[in-house]
PDB file of N, CA and C in Angstrom:
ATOM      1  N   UNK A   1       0.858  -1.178   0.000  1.00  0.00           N
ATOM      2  CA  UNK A   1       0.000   0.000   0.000  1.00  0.00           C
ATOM      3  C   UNK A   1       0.901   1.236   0.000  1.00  0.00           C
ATOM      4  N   UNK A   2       1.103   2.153  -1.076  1.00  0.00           N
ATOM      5  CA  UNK A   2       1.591   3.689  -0.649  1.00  0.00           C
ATOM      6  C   UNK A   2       0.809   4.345   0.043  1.00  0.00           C
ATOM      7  N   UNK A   3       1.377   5.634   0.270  1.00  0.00           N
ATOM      8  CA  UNK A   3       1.668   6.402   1.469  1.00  0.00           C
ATOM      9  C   UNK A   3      -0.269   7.023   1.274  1.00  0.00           C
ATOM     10  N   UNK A   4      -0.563   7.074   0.323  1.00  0.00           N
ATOM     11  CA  UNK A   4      -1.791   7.753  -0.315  1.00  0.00           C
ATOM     12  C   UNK A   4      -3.050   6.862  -0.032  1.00  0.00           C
ATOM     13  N   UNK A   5      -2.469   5.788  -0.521  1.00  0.00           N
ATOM     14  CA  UNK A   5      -4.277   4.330   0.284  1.00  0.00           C
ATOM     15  C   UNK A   5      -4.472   4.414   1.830  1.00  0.00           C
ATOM     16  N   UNK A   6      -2.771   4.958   2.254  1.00  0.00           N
ATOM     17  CA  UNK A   6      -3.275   5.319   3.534  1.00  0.00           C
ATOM     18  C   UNK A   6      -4.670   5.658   4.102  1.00  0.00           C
ATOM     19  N   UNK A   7      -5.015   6.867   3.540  1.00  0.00           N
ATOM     20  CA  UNK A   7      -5.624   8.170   3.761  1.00  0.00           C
ATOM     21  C   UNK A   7      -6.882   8.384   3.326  1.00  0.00           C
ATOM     22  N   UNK A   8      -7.061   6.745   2.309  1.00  0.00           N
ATOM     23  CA  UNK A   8      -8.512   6.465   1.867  1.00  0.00           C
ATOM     24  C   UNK A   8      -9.636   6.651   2.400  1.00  0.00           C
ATOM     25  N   UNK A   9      -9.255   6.121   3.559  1.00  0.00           N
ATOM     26  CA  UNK A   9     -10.284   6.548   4.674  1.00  0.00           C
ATOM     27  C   UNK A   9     -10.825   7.157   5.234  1.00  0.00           C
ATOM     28  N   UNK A  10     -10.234   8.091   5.069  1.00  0.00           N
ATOM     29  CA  UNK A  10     -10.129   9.691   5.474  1.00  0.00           C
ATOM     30  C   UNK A  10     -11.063  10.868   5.183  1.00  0.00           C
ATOM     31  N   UNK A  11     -11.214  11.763   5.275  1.00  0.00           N
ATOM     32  CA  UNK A  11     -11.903  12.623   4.576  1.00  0.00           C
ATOM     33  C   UNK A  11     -11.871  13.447   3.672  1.00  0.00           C
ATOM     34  N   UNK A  12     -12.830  13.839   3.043  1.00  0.00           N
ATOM     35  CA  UNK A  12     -12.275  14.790   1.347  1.00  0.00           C
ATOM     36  C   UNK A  12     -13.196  16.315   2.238  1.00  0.00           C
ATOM     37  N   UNK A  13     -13.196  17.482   1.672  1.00  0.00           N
ATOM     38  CA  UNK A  13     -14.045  18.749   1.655  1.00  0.00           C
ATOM     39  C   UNK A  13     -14.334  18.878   0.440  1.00  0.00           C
ATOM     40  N   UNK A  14     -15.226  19.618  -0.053  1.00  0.00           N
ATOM     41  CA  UNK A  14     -16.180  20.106  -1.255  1.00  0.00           C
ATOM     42  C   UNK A  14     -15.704  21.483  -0.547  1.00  0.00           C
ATOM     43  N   UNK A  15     -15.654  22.230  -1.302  1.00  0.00           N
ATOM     44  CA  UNK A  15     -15.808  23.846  -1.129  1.00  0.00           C
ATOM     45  C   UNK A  15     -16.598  24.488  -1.987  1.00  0.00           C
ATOM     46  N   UNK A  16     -17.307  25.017  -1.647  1.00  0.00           N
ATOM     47  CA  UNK A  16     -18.551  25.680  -2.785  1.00  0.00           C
ATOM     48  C   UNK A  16     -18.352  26.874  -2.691  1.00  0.00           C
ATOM     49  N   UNK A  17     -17.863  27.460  -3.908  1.00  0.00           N
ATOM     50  CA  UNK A  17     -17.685  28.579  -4.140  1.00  0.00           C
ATOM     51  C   UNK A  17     -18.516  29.351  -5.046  1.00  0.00           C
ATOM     52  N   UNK A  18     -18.998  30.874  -3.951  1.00  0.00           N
ATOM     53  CA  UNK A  18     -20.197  31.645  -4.884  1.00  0.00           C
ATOM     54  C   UNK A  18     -19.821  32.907  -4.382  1.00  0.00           C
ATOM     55  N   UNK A  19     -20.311  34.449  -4.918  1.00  0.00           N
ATOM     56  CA  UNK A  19     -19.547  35.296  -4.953  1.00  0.00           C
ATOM     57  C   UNK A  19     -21.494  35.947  -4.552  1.00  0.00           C
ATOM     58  N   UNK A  20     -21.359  37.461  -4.257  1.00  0.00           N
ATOM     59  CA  UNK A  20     -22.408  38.296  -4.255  1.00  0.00           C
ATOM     60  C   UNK A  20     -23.758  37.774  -4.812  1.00  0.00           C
ATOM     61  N   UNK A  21     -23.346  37.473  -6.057  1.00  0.00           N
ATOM     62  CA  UNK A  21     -24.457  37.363  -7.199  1.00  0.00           C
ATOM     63  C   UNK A  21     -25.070  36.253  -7.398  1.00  0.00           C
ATOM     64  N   UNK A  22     -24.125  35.072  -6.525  1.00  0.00           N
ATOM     65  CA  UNK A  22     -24.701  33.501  -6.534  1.00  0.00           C
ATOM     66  C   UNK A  22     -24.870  33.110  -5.670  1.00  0.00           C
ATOM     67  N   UNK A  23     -25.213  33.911  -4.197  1.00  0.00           N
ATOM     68  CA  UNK A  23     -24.810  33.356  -3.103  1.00  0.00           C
ATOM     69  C   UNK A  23     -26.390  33.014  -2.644  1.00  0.00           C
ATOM     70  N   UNK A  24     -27.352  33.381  -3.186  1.00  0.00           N
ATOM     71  CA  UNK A  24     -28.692  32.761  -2.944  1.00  0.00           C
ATOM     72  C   UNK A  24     -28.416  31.251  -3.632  1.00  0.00           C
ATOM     73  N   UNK A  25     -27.990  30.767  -4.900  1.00  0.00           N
ATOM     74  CA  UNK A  25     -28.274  30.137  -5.707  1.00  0.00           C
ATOM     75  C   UNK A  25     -27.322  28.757  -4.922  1.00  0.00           C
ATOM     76  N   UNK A  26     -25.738  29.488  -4.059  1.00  0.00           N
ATOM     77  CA  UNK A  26     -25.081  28.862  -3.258  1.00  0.00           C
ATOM     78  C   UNK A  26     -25.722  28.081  -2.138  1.00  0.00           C
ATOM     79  N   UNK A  27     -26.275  28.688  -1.434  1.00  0.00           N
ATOM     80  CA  UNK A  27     -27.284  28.506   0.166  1.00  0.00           C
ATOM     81  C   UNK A  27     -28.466  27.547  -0.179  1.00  0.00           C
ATOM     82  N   UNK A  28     -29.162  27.806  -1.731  1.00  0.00           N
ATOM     83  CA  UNK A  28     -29.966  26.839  -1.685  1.00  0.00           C
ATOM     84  C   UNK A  28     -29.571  25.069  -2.333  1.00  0.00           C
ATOM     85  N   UNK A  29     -28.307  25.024  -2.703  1.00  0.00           N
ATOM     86  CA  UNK A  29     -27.272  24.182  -2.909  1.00  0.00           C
ATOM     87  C   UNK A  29     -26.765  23.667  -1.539  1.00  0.00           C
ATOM     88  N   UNK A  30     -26.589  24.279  -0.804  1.00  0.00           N
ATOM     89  CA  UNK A  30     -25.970  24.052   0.968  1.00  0.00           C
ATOM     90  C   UNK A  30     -27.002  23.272   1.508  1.00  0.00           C
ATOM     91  N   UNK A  31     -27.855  23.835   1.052  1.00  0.00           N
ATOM     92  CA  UNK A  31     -29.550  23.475   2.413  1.00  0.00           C
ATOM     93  C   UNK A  31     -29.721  22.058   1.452  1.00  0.00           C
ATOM     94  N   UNK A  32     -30.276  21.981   0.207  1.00  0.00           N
ATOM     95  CA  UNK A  32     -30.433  20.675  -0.369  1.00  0.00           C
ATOM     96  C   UNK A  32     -28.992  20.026   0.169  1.00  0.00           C
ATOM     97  N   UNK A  33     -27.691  20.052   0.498  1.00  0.00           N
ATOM     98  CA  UNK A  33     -27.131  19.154   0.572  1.00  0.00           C
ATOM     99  C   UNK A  33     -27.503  18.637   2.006  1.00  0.00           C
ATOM    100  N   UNK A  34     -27.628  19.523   3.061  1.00  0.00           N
ATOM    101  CA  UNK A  34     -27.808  19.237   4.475  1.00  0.00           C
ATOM    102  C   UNK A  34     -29.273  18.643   4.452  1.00  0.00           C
ATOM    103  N   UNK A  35     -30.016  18.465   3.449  1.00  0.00           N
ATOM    104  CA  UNK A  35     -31.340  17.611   3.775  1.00  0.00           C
ATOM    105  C   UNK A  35     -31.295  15.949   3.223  1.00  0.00           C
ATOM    106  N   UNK A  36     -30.206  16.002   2.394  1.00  0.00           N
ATOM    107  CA  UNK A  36     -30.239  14.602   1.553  1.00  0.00           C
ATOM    108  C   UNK A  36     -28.907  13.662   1.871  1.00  0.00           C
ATOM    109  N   UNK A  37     -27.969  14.838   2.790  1.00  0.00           N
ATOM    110  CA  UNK A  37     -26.735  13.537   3.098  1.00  0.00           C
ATOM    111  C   UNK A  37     -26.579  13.816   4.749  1.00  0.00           C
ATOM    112  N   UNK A  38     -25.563  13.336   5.702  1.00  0.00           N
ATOM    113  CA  UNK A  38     -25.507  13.485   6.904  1.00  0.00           C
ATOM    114  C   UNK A  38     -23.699  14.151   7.220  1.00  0.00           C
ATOM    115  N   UNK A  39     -23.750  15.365   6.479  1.00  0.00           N
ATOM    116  CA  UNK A  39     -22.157  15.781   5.881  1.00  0.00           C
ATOM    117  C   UNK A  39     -22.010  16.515   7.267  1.00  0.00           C
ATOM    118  N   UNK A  40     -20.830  17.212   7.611  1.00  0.00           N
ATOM    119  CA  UNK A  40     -20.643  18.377   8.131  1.00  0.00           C
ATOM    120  C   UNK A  40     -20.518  19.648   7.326  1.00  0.00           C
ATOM    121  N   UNK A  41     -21.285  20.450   7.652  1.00  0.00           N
ATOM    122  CA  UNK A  41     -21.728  21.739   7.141  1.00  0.00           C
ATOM    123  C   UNK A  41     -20.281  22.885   7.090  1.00  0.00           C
ATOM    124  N   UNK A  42     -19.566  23.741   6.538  1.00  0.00           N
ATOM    125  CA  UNK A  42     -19.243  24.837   7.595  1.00  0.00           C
ATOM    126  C   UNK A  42     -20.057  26.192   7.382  1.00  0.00           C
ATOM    127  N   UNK A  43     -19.703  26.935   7.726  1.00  0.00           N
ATOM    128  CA  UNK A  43     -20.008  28.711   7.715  1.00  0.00           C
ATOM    129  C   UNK A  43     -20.333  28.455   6.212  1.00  0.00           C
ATOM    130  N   UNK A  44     -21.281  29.162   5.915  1.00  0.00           N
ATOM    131  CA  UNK A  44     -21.133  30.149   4.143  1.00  0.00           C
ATOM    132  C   UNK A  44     -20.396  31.411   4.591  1.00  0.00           C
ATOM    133  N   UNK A  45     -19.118  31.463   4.076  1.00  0.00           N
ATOM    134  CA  UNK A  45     -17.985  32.636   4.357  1.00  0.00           C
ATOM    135  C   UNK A  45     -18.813  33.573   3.220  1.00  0.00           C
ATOM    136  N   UNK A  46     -18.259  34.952   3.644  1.00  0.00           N
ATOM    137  CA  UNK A  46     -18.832  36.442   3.091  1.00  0.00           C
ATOM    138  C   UNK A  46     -17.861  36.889   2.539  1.00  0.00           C
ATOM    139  N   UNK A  47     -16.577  36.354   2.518  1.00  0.00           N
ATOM    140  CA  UNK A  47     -15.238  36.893   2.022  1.00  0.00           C
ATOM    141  C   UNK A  47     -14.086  35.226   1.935  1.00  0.00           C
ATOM    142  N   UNK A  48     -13.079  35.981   1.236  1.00  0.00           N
ATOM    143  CA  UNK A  48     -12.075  34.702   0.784  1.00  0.00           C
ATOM    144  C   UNK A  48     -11.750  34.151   2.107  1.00  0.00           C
ATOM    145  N   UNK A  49     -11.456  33.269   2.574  1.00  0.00           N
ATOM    146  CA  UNK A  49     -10.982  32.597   3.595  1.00  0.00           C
ATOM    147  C   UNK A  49     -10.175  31.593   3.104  1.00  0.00           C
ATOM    148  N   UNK A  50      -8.975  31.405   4.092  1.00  0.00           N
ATOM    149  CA  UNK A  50      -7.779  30.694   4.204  1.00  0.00           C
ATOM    150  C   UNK A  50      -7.422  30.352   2.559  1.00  0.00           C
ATOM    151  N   UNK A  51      -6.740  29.044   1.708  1.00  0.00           N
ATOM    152  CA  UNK A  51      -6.657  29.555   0.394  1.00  0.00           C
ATOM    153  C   UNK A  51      -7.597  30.022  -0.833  1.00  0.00           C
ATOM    154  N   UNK A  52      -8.770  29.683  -0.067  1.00  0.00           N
ATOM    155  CA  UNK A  52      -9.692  30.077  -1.275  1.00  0.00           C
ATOM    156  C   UNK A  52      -9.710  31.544  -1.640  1.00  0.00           C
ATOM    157  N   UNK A  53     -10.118  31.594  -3.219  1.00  0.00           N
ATOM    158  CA  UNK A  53      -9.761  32.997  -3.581  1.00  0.00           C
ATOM    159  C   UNK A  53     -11.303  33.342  -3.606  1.00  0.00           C
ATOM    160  N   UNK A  54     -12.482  32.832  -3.515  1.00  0.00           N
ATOM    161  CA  UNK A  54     -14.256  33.272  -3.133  1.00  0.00           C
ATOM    162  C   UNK A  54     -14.451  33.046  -1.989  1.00  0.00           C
ATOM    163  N   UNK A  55     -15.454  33.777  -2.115  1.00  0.00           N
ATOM    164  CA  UNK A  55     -16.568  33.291  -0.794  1.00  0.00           C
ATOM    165  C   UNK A  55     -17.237  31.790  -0.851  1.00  0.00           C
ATOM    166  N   UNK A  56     -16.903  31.369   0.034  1.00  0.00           N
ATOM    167  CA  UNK A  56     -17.125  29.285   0.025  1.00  0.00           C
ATOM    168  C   UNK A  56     -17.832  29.099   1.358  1.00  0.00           C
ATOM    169  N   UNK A  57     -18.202  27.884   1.085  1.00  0.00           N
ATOM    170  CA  UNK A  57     -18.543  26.970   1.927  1.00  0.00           C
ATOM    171  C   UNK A  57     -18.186  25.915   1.897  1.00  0.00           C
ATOM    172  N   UNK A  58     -17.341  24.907   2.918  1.00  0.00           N
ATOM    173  CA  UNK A  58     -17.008  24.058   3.298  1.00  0.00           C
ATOM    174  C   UNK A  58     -18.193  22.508   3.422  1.00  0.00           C
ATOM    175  N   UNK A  59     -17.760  21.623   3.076  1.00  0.00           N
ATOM    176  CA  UNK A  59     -18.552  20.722   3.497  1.00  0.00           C
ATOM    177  C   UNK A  59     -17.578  19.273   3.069  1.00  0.00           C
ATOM    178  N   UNK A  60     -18.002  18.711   4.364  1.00  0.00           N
ATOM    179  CA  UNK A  60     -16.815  17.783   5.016  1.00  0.00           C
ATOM    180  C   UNK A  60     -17.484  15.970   4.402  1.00  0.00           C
ATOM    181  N   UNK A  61     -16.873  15.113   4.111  1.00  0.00           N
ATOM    182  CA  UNK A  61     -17.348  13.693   3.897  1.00  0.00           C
ATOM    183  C   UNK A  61     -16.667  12.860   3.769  1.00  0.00           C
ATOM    184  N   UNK A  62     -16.559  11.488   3.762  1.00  0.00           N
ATOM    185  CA  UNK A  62     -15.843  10.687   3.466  1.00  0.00           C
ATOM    186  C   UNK A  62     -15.909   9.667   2.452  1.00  0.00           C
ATOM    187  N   UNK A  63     -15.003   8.707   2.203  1.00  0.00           N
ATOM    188  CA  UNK A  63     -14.549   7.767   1.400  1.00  0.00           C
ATOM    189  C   UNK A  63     -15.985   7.423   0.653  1.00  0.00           C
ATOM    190  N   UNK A  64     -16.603   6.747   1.258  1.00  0.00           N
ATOM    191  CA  UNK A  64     -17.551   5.725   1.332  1.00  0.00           C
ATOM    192  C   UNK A  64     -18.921   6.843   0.899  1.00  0.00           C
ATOM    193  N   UNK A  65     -18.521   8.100   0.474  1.00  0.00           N
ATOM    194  CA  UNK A  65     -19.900   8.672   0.186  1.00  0.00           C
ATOM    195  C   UNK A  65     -19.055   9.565  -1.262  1.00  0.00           C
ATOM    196  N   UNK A  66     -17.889   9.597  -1.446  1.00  0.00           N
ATOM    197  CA  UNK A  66     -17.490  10.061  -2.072  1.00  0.00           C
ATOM    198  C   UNK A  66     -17.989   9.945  -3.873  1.00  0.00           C
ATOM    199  N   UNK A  67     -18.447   8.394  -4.349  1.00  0.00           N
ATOM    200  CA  UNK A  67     -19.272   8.658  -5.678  1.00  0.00           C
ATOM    201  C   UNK A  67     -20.657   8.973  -5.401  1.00  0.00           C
ATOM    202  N   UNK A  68     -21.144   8.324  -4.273  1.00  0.00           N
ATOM    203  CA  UNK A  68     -22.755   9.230  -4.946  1.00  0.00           C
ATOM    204  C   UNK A  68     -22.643  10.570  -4.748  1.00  0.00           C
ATOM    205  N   UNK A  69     -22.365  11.174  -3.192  1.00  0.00           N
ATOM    206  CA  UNK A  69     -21.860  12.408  -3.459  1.00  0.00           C
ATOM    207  C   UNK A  69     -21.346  13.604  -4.757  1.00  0.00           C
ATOM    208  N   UNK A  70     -20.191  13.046  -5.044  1.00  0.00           N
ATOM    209  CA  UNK A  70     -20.060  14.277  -6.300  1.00  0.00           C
ATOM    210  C   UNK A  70     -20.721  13.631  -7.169  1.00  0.00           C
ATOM    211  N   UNK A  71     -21.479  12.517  -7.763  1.00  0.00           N
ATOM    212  CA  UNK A  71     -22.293  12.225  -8.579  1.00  0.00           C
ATOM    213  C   UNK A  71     -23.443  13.726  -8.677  1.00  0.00           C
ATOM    214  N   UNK A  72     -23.977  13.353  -7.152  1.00  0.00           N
ATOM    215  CA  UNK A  72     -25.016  14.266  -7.101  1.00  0.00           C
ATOM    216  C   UNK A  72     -24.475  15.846  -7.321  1.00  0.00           C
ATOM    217  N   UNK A  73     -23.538  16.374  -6.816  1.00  0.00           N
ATOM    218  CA  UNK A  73     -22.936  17.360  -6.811  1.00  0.00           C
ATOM    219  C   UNK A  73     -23.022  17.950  -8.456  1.00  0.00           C
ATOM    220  N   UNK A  74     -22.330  17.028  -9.358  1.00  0.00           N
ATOM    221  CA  UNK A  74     -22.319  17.413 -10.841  1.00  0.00           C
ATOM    222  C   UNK A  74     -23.511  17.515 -11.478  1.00  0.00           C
ATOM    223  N   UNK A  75     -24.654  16.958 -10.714  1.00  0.00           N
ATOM    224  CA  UNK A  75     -26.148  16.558 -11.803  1.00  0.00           C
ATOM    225  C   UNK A  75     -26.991  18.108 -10.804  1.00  0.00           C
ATOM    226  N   UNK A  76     -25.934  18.808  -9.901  1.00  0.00           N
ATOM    227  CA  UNK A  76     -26.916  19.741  -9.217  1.00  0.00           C
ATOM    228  C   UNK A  76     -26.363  21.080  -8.938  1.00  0.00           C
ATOM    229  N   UNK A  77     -24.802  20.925  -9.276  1.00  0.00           N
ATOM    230  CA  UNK A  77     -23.858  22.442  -8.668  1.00  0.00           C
ATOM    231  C   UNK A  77     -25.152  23.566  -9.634  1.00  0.00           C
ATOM    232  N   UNK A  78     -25.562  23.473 -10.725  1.00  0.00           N
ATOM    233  CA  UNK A  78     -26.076  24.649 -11.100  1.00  0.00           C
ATOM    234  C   UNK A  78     -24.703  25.572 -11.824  1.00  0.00           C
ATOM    235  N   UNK A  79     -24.403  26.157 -12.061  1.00  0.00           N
ATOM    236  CA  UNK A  79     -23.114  26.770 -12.580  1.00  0.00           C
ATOM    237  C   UNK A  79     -21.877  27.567 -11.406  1.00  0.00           C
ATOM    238  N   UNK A  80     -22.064  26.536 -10.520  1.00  0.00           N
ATOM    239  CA  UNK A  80     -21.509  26.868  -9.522  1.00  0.00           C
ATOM    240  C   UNK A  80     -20.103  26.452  -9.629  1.00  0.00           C
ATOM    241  N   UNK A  81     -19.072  26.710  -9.243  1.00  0.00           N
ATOM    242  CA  UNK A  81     -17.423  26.058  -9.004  1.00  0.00           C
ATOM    243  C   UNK A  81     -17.328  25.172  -7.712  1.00  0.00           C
ATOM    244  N   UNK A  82     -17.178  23.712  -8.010  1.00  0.00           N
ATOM    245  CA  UNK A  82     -16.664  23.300  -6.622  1.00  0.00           C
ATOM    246  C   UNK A  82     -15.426  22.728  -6.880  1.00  0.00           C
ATOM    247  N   UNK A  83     -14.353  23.001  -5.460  1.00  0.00           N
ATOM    248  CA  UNK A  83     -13.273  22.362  -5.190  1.00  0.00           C
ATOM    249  C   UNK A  83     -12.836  21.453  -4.173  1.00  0.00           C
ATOM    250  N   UNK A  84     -12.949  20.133  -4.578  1.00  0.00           N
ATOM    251  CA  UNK A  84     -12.918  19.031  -3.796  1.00  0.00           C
ATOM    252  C   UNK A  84     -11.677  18.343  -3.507  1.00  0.00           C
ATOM    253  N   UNK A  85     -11.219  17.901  -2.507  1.00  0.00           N
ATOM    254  CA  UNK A  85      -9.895  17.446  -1.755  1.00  0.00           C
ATOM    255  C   UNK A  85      -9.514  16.853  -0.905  1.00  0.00           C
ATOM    256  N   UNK A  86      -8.683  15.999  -1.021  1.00  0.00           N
ATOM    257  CA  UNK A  86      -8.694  15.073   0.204  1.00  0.00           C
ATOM    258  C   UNK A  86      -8.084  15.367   1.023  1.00  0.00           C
ATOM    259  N   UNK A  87      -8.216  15.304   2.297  1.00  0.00           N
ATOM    260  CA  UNK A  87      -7.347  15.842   3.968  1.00  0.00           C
ATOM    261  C   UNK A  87      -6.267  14.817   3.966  1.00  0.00           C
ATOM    262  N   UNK A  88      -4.899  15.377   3.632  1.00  0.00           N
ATOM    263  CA  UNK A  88      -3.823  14.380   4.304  1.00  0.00           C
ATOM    264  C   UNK A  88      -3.185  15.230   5.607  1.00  0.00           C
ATOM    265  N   UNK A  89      -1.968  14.916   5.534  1.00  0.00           N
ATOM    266  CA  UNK A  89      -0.892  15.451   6.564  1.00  0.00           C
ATOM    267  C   UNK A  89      -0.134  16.569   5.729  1.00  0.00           C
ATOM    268  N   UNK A  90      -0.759  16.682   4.482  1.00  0.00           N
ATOM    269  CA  UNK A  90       0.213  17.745   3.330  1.00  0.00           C
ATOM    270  C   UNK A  90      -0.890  18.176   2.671  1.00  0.00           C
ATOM    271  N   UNK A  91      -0.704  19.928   3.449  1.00  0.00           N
ATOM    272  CA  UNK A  91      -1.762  20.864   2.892  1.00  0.00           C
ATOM    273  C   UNK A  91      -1.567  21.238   1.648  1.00  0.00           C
ATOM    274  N   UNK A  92      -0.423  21.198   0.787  1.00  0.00           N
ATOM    275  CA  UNK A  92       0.071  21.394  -0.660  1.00  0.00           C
ATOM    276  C   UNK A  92      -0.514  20.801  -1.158  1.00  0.00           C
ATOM    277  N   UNK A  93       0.037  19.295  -1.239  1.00  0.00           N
ATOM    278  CA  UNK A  93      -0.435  18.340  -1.454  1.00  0.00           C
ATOM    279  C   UNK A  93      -1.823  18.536  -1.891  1.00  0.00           C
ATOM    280  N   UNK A  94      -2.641  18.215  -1.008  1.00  0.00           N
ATOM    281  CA  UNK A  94      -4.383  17.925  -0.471  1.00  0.00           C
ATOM    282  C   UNK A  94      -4.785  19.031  -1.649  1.00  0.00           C
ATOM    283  N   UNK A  95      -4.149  20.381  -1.661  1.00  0.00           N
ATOM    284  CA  UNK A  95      -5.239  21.844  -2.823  1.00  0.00           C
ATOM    285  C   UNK A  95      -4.666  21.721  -3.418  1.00  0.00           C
ATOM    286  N   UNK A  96      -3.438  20.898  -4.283  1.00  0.00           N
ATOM    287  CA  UNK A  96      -2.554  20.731  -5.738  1.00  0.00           C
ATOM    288  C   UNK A  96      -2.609  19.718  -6.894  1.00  0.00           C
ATOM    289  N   UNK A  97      -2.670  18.520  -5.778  1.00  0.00           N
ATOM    290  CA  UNK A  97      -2.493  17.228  -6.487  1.00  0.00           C
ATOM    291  C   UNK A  97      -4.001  16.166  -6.342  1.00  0.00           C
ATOM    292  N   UNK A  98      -4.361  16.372  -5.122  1.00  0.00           N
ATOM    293  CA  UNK A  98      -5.433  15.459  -4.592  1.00  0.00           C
ATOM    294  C   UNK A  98      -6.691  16.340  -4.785  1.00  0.00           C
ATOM    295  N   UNK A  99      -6.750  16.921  -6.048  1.00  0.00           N
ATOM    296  CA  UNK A  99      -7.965  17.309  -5.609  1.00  0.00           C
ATOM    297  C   UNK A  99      -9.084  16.868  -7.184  1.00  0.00           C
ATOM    298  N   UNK A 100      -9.978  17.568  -7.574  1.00  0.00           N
ATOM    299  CA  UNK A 100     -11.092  18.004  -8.132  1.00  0.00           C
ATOM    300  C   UNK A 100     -11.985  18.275  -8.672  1.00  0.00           C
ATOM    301  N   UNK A 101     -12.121  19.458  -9.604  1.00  0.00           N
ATOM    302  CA  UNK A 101     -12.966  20.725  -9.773  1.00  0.00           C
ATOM    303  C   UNK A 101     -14.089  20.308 -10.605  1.00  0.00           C
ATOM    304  N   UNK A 102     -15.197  20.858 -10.099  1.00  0.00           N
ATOM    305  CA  UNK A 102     -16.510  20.868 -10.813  1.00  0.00           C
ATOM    306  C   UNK A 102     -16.788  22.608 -11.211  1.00  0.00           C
ATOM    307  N   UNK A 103     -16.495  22.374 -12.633  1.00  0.00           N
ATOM    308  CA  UNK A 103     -16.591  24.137 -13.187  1.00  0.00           C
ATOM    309  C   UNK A 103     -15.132  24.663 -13.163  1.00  0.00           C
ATOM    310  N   UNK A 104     -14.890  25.644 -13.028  1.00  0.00           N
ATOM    311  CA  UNK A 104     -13.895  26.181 -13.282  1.00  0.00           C
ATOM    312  C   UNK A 104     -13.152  26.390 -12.313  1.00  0.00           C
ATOM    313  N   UNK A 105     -11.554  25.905 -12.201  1.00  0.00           N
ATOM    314  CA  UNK A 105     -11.023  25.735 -11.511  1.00  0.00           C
ATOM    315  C   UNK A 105     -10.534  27.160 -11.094  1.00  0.00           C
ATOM    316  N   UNK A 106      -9.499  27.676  -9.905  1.00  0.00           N
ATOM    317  CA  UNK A 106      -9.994  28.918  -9.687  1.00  0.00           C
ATOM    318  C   UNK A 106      -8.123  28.831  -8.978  1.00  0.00           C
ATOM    319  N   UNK A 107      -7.703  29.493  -8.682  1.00  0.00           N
ATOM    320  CA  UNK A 107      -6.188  30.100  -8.401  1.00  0.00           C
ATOM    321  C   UNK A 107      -6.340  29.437  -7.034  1.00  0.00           C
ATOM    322  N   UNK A 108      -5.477  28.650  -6.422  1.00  0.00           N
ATOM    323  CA  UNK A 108      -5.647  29.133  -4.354  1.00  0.00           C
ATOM    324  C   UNK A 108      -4.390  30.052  -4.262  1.00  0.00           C
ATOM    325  N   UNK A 109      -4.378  30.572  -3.117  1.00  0.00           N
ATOM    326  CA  UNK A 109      -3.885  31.232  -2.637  1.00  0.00           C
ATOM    327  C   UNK A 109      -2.689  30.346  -1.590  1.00  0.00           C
ATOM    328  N   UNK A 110      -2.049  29.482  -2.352  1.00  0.00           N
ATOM    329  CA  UNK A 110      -1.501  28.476  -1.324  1.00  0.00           C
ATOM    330  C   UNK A 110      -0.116  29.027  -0.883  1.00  0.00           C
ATOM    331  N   UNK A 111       0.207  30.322  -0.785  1.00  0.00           N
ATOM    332  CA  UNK A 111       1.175  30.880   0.248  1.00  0.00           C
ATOM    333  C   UNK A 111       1.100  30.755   2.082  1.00  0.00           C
ATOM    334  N   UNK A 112      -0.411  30.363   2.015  1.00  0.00           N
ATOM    335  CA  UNK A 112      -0.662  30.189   3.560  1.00  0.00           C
ATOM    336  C   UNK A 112      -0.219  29.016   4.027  1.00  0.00           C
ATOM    337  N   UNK A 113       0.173  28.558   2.998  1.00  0.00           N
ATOM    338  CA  UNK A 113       0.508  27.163   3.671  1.00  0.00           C
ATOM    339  C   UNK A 113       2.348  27.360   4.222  1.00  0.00           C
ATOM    340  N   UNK A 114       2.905  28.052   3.646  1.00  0.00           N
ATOM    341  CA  UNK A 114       4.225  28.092   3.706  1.00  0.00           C
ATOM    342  C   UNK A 114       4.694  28.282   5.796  1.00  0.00           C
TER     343      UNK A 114
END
């Protein structure tokens, strides 16, 4: 097993990213997800937070939900951007290599990691 099947187990984030103009269209994307899976939610942020370059929302899952999940995700983002990733021990890593994108992929800001 490499260092990566490790971590299978583990958890991925979705980040849903929506700006001023989508952020109704975002929230009602959030709420359908919190009625149809048993995810962890975070904040709908109002500004960029940590590398993301939008306003996002976080939402936490694992292995074992990971195809129906973004299944559903792609048949429902709406023209939304999501950036999906798996949690290792390497934050580079996890927003570079392990990740994604549904829609258009978007810059991070991965100096925070340094």
């Amino acid at each position: 097993m490499n260092n990566l099947e490790s971590y299978l187990k583990y958890e991925f984030h979705a980040h849903v990213y929506y700006c001023r103009d989508t952020f109704k269209e975002a929230k009602s994307l959030i709420e359908e997800i919190s009625r149809k899976f048993s995810f962890e939610i975070g904040t709908m942020h109002e500004k960029p937070v940590g590398p993301h370059p939008l306003w996002s929302c976080q939402v936490k899952f694992y292995r074992d939900d990971f195809g129906p999940f973004v299944q559903w995700l792609i048949l429902n983002r709406g023209k939304l951007n999501i950036f999906i990733h798996l949690c290792t021990d390497n934050n580079i890593a996890d927003h570079t290599e392990y990740v994604c994108w549904l829609g258009e992929s978007q810059s991070l800001k991965l100096d925070i990691f340094d």
